[in-house]
Protein backbone atom coordinates (compact mmCIF):
# COMPACT_ATOMS: atom_id res chain seq x y z
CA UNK A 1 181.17 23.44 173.32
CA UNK A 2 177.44 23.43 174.33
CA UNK A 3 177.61 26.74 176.20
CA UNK A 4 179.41 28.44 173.51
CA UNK A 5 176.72 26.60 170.40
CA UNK A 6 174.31 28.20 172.79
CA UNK A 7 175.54 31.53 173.22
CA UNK A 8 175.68 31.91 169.52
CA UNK A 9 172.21 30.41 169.14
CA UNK A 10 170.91 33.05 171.22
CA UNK A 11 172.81 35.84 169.79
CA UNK A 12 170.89 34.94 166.55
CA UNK A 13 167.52 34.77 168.01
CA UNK A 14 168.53 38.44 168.77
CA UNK A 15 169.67 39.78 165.77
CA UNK A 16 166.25 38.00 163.91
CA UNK A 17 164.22 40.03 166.56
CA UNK A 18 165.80 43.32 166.04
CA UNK A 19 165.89 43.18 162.09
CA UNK A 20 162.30 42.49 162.69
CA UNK A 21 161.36 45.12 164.86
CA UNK A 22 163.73 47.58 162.65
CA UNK A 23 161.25 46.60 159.73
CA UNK A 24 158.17 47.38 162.13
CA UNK A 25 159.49 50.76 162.66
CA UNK A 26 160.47 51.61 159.04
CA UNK A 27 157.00 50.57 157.69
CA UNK A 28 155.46 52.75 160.26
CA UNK A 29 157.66 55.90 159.04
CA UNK A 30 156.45 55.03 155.18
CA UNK A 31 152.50 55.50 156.54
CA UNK A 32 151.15 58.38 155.95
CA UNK A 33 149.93 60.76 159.68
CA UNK A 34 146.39 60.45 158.38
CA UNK A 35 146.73 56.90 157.85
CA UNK A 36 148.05 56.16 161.46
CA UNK A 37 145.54 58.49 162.59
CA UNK A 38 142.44 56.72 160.93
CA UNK A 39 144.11 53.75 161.99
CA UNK A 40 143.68 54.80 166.05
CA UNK A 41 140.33 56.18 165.35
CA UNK A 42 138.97 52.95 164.22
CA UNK A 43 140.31 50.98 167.04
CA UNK A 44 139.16 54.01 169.08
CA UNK A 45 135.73 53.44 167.77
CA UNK A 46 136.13 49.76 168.29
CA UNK A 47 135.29 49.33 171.74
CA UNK A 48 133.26 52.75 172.81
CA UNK A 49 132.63 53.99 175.87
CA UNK A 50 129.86 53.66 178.28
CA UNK A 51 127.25 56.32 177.65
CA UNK A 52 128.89 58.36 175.08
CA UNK A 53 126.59 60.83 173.25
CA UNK A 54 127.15 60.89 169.32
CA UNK A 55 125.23 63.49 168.70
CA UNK A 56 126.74 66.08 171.18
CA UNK A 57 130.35 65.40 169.57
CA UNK A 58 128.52 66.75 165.70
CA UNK A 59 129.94 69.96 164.87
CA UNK A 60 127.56 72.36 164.41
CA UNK A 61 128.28 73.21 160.95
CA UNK A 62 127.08 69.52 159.79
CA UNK A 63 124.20 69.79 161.91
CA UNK A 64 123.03 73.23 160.63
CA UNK A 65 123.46 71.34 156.65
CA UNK A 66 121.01 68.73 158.00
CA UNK A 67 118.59 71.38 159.30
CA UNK A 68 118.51 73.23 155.86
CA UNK A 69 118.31 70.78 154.03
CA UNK A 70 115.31 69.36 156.26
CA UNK A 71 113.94 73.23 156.17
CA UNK A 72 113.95 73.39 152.64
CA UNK A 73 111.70 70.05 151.66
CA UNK A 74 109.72 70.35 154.73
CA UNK A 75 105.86 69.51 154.01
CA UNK A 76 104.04 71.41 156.72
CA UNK A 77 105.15 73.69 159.69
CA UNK A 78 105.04 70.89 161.93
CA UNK A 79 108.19 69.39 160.64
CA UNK A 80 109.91 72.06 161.90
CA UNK A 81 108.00 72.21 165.24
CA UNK A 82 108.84 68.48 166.10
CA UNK A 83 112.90 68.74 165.83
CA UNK A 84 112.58 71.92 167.40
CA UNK A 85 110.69 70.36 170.29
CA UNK A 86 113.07 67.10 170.16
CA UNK A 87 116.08 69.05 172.25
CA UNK A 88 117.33 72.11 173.37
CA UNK A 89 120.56 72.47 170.87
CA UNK A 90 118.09 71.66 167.64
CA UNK A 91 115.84 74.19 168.68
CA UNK A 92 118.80 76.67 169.12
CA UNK A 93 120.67 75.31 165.82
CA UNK A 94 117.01 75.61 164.30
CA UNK A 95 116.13 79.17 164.57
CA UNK A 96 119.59 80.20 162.85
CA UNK A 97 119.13 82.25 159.70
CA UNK A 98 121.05 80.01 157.69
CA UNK A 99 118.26 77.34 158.26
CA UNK A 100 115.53 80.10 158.13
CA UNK A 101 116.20 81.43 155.33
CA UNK A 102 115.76 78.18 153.38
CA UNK A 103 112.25 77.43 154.79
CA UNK A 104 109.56 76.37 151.88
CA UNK A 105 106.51 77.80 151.43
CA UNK A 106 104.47 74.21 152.73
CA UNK A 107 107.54 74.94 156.06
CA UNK A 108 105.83 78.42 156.34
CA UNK A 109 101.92 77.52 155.41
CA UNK A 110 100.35 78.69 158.56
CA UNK A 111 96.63 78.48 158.99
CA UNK A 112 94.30 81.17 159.77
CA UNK A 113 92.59 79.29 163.18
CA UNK A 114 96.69 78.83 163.65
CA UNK A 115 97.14 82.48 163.81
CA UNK A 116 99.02 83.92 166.97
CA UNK A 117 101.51 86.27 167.85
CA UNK A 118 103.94 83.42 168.03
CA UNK A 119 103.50 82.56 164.42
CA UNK A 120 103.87 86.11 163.73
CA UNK A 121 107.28 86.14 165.07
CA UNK A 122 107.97 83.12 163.32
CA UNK A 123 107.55 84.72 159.99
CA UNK A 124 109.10 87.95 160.62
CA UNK A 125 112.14 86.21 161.73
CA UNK A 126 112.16 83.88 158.24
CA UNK A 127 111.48 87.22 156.58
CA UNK A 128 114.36 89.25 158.57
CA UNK A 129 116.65 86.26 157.43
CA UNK A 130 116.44 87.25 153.43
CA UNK A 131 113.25 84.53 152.87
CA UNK A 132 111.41 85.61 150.05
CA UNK A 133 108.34 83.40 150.76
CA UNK A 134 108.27 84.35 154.07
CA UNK A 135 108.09 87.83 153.36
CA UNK A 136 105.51 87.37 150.28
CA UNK A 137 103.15 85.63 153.08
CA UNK A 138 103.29 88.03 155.98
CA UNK A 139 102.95 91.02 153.44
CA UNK A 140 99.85 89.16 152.01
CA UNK A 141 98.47 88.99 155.49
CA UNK A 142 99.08 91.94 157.05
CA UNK A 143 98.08 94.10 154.02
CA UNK A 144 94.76 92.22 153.38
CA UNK A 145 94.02 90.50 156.87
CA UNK A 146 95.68 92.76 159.92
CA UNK A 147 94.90 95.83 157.41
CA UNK A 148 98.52 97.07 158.19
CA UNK A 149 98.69 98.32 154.61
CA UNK A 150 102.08 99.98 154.71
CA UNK A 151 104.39 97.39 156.36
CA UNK A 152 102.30 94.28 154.43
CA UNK A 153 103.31 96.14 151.01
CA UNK A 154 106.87 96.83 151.88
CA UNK A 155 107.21 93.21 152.76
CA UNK A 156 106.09 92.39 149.39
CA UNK A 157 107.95 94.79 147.74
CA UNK A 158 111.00 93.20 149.57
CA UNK A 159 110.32 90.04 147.59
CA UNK A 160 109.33 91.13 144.44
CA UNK A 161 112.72 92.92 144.34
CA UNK A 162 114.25 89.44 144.67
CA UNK A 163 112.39 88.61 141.58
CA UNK A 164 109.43 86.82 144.01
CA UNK A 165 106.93 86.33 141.19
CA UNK A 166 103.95 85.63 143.05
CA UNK A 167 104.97 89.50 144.99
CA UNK A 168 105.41 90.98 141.89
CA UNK A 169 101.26 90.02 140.76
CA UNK A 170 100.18 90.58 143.76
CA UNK A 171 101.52 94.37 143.70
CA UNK A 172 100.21 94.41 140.48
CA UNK A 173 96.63 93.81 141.29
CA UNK A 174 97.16 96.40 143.92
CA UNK A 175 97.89 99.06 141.53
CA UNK A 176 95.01 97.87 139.08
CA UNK A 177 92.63 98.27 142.13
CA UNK A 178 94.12 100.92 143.82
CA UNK A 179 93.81 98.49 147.03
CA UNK A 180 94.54 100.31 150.49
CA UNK A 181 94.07 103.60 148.84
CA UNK A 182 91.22 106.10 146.96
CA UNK A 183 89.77 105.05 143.29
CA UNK A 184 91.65 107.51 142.00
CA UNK A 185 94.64 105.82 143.36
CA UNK A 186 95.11 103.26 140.66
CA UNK A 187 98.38 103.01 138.43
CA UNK A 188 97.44 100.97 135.36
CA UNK A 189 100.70 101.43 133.57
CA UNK A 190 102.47 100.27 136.94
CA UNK A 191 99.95 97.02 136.97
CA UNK A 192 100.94 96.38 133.63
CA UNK A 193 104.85 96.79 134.49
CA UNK A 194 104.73 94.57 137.50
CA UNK A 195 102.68 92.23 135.55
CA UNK A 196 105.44 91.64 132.65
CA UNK A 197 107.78 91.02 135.30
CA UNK A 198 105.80 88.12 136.84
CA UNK A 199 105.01 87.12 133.61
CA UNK A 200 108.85 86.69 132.30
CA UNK A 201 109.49 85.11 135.36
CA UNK A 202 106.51 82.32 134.43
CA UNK A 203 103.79 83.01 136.75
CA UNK A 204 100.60 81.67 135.77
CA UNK A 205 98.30 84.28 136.47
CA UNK A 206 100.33 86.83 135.73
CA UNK A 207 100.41 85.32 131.87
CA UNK A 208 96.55 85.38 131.84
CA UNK A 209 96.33 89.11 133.42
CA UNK A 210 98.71 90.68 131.10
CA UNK A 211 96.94 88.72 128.05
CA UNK A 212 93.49 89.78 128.79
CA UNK A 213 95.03 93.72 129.29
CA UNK A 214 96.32 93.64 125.88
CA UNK A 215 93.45 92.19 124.59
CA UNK A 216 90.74 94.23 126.38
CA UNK A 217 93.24 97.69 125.76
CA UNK A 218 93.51 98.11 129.74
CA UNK A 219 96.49 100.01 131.19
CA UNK A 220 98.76 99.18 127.62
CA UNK A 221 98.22 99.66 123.88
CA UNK A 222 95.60 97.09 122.66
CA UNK A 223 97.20 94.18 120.01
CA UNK A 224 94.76 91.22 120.69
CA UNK A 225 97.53 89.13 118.69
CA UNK A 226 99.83 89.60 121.72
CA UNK A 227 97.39 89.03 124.24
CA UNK A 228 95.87 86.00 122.86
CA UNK A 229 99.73 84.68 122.54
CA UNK A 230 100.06 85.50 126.38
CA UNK A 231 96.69 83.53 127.12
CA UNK A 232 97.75 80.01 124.92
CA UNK A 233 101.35 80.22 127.16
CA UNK A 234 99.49 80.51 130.26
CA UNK A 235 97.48 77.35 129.41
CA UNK A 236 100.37 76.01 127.90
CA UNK A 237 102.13 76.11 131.24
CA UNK A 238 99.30 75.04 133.30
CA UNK A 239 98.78 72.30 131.09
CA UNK A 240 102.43 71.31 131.79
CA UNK A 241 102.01 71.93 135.64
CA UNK A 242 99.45 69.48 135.52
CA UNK A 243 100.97 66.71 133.58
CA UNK A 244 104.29 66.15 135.45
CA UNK A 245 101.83 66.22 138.50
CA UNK A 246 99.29 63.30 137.53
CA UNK A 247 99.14 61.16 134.79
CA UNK A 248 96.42 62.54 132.84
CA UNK A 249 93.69 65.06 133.26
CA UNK A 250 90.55 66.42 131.79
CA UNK A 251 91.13 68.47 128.22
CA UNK A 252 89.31 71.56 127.58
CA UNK A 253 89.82 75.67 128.36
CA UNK A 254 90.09 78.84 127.02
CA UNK A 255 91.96 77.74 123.91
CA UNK A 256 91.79 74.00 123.97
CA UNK A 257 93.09 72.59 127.31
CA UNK A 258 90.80 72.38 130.82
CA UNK A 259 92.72 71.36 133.78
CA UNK A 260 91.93 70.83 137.31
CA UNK A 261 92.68 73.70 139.31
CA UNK A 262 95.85 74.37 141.06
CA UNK A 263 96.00 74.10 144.80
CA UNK A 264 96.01 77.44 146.10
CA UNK A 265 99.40 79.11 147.66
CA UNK A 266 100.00 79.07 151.35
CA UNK A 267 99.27 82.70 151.25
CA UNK A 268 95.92 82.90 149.41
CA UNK A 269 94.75 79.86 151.49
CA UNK A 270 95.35 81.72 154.50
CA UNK A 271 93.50 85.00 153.08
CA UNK A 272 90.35 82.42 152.24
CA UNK A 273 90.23 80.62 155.84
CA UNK A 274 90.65 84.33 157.51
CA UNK A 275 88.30 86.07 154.89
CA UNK A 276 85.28 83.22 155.53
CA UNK A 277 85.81 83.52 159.66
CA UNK A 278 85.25 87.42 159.06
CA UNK A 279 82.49 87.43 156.70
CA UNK A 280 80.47 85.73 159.76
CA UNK A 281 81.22 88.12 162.26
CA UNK A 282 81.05 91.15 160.00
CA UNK A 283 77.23 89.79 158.71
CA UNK A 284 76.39 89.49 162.70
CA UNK A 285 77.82 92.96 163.68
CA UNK A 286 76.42 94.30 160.80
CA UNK A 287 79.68 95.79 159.19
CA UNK A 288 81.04 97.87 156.17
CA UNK A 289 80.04 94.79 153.71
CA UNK A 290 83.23 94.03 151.94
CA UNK A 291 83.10 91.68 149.06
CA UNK A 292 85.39 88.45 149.01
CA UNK A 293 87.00 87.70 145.38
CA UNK A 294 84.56 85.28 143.93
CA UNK A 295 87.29 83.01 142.77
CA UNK A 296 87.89 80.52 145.52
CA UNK A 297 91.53 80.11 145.22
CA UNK A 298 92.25 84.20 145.17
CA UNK A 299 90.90 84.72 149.06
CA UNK A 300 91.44 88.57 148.42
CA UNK A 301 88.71 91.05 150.05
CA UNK A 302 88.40 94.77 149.30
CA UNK A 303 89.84 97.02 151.16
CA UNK A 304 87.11 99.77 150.50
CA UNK A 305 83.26 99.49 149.14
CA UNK A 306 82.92 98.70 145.45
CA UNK A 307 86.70 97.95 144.61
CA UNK A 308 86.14 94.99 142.68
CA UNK A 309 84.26 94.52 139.70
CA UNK A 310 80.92 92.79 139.17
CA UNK A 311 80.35 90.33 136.52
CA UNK A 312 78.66 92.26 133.45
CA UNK A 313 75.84 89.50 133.33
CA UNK A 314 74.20 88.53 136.63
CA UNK A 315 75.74 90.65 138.50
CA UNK A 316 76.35 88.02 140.88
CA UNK A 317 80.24 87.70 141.77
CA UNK A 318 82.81 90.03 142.48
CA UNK A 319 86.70 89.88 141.16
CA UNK A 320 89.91 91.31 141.85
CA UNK A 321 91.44 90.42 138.46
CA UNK A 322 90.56 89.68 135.22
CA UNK A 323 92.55 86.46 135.70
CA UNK A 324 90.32 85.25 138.97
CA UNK A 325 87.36 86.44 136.03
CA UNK A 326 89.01 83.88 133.56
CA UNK A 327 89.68 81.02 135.84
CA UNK A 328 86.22 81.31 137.68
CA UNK A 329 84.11 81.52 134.34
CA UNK A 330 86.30 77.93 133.32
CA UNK A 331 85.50 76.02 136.66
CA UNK A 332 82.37 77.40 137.84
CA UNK A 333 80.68 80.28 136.37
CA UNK A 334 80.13 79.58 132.77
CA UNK A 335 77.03 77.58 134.55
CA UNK A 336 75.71 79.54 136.46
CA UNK A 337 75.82 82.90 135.32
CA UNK A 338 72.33 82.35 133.62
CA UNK A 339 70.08 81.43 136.48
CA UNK A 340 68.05 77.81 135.89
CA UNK A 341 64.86 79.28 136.39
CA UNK A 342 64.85 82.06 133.60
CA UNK A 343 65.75 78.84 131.01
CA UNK A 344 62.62 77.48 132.22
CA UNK A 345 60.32 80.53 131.87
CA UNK A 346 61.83 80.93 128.16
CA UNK A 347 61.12 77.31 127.23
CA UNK A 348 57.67 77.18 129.00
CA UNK A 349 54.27 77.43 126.67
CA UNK A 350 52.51 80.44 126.46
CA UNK A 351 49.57 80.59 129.33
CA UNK A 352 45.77 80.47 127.13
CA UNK A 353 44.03 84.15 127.22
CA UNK A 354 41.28 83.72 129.45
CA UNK A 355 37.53 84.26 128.09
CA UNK A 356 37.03 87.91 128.07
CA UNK A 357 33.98 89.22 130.18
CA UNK A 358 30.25 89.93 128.84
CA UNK A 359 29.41 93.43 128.06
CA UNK A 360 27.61 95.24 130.69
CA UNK A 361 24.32 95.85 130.06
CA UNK A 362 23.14 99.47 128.75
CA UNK A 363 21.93 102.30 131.16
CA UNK A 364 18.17 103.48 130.68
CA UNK A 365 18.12 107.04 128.93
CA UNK A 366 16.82 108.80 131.67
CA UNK A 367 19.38 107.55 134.34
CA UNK A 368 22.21 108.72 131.53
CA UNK A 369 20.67 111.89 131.46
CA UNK A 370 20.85 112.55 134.98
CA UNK A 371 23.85 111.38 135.06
């Protein structure tokens, strides 16, 4: 009796474990392959292996992302430098066009004692991979600093046909100048063209060039009405620049509004640093005696004798645009234009006549008549 209350007992126990392991099994079919799968991979990732490398197992798809996005809000060239120095696949992943081509202008703002043939490269191979601000910046310096007119206009012209606005002015103050070319190379109708353009795209400058053409007649039909409207948007939209930029600033310009000046693009900063490290040597060799843009944030030079145009006044400063003209007057002319000393002289009392001289006394007859 106790062998057989014993078999049965055990033959129980059996069944319980099979129905058991029969549920196991069935629950196991109703989960999903990706469940089981995360399921492994988190044990997996439980208890890791000695000296695994993360970073090698990243596709490279999610590491080129990172690079872009990295390329894109990058605040000097040096960001890029450092993760390109940090390993060999980053500095690989990091020259792709993909990543290139989304460089900022602060990612590409080289300086002139920076120059070499290495940071040439550098931009012609942002500028090979469809970046616009890369190609605006080595056209800007190799038409006005390496005096490779041809190749440093084309590059612009690359941009401003991808609606660059600041390539689109700056071909347009080559036309108004005639810049790389005769005097009797200038287009004025072309300025004025390339100058709408950067204007509807909401360039600054461009506002305040086209404004003071209409205005002044130059290159279009004159309708002051227009211009003037073209000069309140332009300080409309620095005003605005300004304002989500600081908290408050200084009111007062050419209709109403004075605000700091902008910082200066990459580009023009570059021309400035290269233009003041020539002047030097050109003063010591005793060269051609090109004239600088008076306006300090411009940093364009002529590219032959008397391009620019003197200020009507003193005389004194030299511009490439009527614009530079507008901006310099607000920040720094307007006081000096009329020298210091001349508002002295004008406001100083007459000098008192000094005593006239006694009459010489009369000659004798007889000397006058041998006289």
């Amino acid at each position: 009796m106790r062998r057989r209350r014993a078999h049965e007992e055990e033959e129980e126990g059996g069944a319980v474990r099979r129905t058991k392991r029969r549920r196991t099994n069935l629950v196991e079919m109703m989960l999903k392959p990706d469940d089981r799968r995360r399921k492994r991979r988190r044990t997996a990732t439980a208890t890791p292996a000695a000296g695994t490398d993360y970073f090698d197992a990243l596709p490279d798809d999610l590491v080129l992302s990172v690079l872009s996005k990295l390329s894109s809000s990058a605040s000097s060239p040096s960001d890029l430098i450092s993760v390109a120095l940090t390993c060999k696949r980053l500095n690989e992943l990091g020259l792709q066009p993909q990543v290139l081509a989304r460089a900022s202008a602060k990612a590409l703002a080289i300086r002139a004692k920076n120059w070499s043939e290495s940071a040439h490269r550098f931009l012609k191979r942002c500028s090979d991979a469809d970046n616009l601000e890369a190609s605006y910046i080595l056209g800007m310096i190799r038409f006005y600093c390496l005096e490779k007119r041809g190749s440093g206009a084309a590059l612009m012209a690359r941009a401003a046909m991808g609606s660059h606005a600041g390539a689109l002015y700056a071909l347009a103050i080559i036309q108004f100048n005639g810049s790389g070319g005769a005097k009797g190379d200038k287009d004025l109708r072309a300025g004025v063209a390339l100058c709408a353009r950067a204007a509807a795209l909401g360039h600054v400058d461009a506002l305040r060039e086209l404004g003071h053409c209409l205005q002044d007649g130059y290159g279009v039909r004159r309708n002051v009405a227009e211009g003037r409207r073209f000069l309140v948007q332009a300080n409309a939209r620095e005003l605005a620049a300004v304002l989500t930029a600081t908290a408050c600033c200084p009111l007062l310009s050419d209709f109403g509004w004075s605000v700091p000046p902008a910082e200066p693009h990459p580009a023009n900063r570059f021309l400035a640093e290269w233009s003041a490290a020539g002047a030097g040597r050109r003063a010591e060799a005793g060269g051609m005696g090109l004239r600088m843009c008076s306006h300090a944030g411009c940093g364009r030079s002529e590219t032959r004798r008397h391009e620019f145009r003197r200020c009507s006044v003193c005389g004194a400063v030299n511009y490439c645009s009527r614009a530079c003209q507008a901006l310099h007057w607000k920040l720094v002319h307007k006081a000096d234009c009329t020298p210091m000393d001349r508002w002295l002289l004008d406001a100083a009392p007459a000098p008192a006549p000094e005593p006239a001289a006694p009459p010489a006394p009369a000659a004798p007859a007889a000397d006058m008549a041998m006289g």
